[in-house]
Protein backbone atom coordinates (compact mmCIF):
# COMPACT_ATOMS: atom_id res chain seq x y z
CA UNK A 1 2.74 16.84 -13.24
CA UNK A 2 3.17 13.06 -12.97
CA UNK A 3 2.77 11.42 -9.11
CA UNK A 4 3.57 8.30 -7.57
CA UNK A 5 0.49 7.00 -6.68
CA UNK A 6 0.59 3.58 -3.87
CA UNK A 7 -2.36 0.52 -4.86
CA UNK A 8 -3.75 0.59 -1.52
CA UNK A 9 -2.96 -3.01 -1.49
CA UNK A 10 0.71 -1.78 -1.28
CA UNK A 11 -0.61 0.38 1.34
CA UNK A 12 -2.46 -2.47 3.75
CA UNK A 13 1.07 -4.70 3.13
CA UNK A 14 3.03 -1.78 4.20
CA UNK A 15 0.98 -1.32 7.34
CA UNK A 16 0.84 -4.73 7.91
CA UNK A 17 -2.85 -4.50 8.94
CA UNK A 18 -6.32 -4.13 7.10
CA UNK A 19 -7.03 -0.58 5.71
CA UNK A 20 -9.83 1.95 4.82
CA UNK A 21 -10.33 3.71 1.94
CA UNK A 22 -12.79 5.73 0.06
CA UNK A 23 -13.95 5.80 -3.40
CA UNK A 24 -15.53 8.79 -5.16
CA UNK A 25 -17.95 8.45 -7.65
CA UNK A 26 -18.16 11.04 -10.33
CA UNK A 27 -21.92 12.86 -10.76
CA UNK A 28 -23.97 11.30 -12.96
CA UNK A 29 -22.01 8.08 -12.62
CA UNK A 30 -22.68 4.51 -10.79
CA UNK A 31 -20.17 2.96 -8.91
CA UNK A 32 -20.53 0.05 -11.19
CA UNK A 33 -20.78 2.03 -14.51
CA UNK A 34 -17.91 0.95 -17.11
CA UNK A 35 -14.40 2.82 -17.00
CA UNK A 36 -14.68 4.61 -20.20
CA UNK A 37 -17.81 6.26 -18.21
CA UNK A 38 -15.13 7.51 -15.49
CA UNK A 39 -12.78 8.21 -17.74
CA UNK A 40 -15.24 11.26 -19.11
CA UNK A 41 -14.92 13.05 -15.11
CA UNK A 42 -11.62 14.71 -13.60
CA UNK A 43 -11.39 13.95 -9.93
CA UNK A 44 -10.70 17.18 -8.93
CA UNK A 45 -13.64 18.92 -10.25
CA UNK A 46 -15.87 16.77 -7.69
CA UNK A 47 -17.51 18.89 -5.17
CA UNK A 48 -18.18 16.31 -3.02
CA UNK A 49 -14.91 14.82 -3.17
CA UNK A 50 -13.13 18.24 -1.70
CA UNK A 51 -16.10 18.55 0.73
CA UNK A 52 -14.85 14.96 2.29
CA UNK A 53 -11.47 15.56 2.40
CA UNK A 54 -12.01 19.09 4.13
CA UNK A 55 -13.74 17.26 6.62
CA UNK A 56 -11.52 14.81 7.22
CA UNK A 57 -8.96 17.93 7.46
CA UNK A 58 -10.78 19.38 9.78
CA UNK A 59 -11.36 16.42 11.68
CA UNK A 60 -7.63 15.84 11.90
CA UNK A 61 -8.18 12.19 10.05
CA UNK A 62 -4.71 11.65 7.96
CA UNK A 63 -5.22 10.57 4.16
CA UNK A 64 -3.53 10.16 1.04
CA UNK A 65 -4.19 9.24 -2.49
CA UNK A 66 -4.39 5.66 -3.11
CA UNK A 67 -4.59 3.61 -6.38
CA UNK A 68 -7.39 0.70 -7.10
CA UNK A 69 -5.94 -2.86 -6.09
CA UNK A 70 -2.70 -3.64 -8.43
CA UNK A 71 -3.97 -5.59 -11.25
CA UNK A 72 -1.58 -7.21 -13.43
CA UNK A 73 -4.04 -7.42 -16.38
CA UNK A 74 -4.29 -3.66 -16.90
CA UNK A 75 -1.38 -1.87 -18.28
CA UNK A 76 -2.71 1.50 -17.11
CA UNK A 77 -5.17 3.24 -14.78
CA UNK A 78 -5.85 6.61 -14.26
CA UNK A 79 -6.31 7.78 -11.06
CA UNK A 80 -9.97 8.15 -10.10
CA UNK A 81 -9.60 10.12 -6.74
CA UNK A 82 -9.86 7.31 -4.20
CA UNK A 83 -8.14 8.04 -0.87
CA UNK A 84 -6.78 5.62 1.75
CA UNK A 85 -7.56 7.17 5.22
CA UNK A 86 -4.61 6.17 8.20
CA UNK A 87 -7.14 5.31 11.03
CA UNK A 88 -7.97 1.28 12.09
CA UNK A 89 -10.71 -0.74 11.11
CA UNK A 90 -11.48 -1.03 15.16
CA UNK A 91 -14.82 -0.11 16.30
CA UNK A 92 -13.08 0.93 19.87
CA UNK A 93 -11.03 3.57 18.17
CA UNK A 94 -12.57 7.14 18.36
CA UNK A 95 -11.07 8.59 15.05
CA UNK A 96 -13.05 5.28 13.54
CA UNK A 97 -16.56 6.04 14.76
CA UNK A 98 -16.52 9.82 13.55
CA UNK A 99 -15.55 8.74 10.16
CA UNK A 100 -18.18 6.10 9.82
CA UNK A 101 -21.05 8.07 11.65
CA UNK A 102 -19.69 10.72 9.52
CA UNK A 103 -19.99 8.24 5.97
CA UNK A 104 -22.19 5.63 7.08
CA UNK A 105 -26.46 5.50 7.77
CA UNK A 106 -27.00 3.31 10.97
CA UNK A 107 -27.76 0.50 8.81
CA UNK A 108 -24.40 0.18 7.48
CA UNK A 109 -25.25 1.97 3.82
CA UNK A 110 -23.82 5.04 2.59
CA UNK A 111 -24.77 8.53 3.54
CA UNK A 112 -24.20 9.33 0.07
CA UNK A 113 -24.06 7.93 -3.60
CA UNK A 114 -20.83 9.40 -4.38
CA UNK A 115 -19.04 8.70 -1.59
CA UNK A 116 -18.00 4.79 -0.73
CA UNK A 117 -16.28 3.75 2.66
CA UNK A 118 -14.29 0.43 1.93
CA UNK A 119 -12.51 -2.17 3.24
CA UNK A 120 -9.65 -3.98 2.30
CA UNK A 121 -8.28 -7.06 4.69
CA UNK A 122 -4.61 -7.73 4.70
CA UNK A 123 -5.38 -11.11 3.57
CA UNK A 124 -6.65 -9.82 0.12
CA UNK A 125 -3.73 -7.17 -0.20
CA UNK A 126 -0.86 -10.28 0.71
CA UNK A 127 -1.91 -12.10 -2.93
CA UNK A 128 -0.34 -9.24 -4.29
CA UNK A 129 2.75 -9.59 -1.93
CA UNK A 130 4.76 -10.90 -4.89
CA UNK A 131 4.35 -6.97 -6.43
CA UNK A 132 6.76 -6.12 -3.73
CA UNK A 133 9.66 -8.25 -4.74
CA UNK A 134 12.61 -5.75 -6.00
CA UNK A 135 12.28 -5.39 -10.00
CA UNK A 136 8.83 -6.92 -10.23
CA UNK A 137 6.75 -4.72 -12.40
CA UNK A 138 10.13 -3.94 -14.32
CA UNK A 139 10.65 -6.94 -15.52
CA UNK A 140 6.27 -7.01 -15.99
CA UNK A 141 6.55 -4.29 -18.34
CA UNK A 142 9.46 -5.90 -20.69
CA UNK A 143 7.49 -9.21 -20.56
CA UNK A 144 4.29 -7.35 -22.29
């Protein structure tokens, strides 16, 4: 069944403040591997990916799924299981520092190879501001 999927630079500009987000990488797969490589893995077959969001369930930390950053060069993207997660990017905020202690080493690197804790500033998500404009990626589409 098709979904509506948000960019989670849609997301940030909707929320009007930076945003977190996490990216799953398939097994067997580098985060910077070419897209045909993804293409090969199904998002929901990822153990590790269901163990995180259980968590986070459990943890009472409110998600959805989120698109990559819109891109007007690519005419289609599949969805590749990322998830935007609704808490601040604020050390001071509780909800924050389980989710990164949860994610993150002490150093700042990832806990695990599959599993990516990002951050997207409002400033990068506003170049895409013009994507909001009524009729946008209509009139995108009949231009291709």
């Amino acid at each position: 069944m098709p979904m509506l999927i948000k960019h989670i630079d849609e997301i940030a500009r909707e929320k009007q403040r930076d945003v977190l987000y996490i990216k799953f990488v398939p097994e067997n797969c580098g985060i910077d591997d070419g897209i045909n490589t993804w293409l090969e893995h199904d998002y929901r077959n990822q153990p590790r990916r269901a163990e995180v969001l259980s968590w986070f369930d459990t943890h009472n930390i409110p998600w959805q799924m989120c698109g990559l950053v819109a891109n007007e060069n690519i005419i289609e993207c599949p969805y590749f299981g990322d998830v935007y997660i609704d808490i601040p990017f604020d050390e001071n905020d509780p909800q924050y520092r389980i989710v990164r202690v949860y994610l993150e080493n002490t150093d700042g690197t990832m806990r695990d190879e599959q599993v990516y804790f990002c951050y997207l500033p409002l400033e990068i998500a506003m170049k895409n501001a013009h994507h909001d404009e009524p009729g946008f990626w209509e009139k995108w589409a009949e231009e291709l």
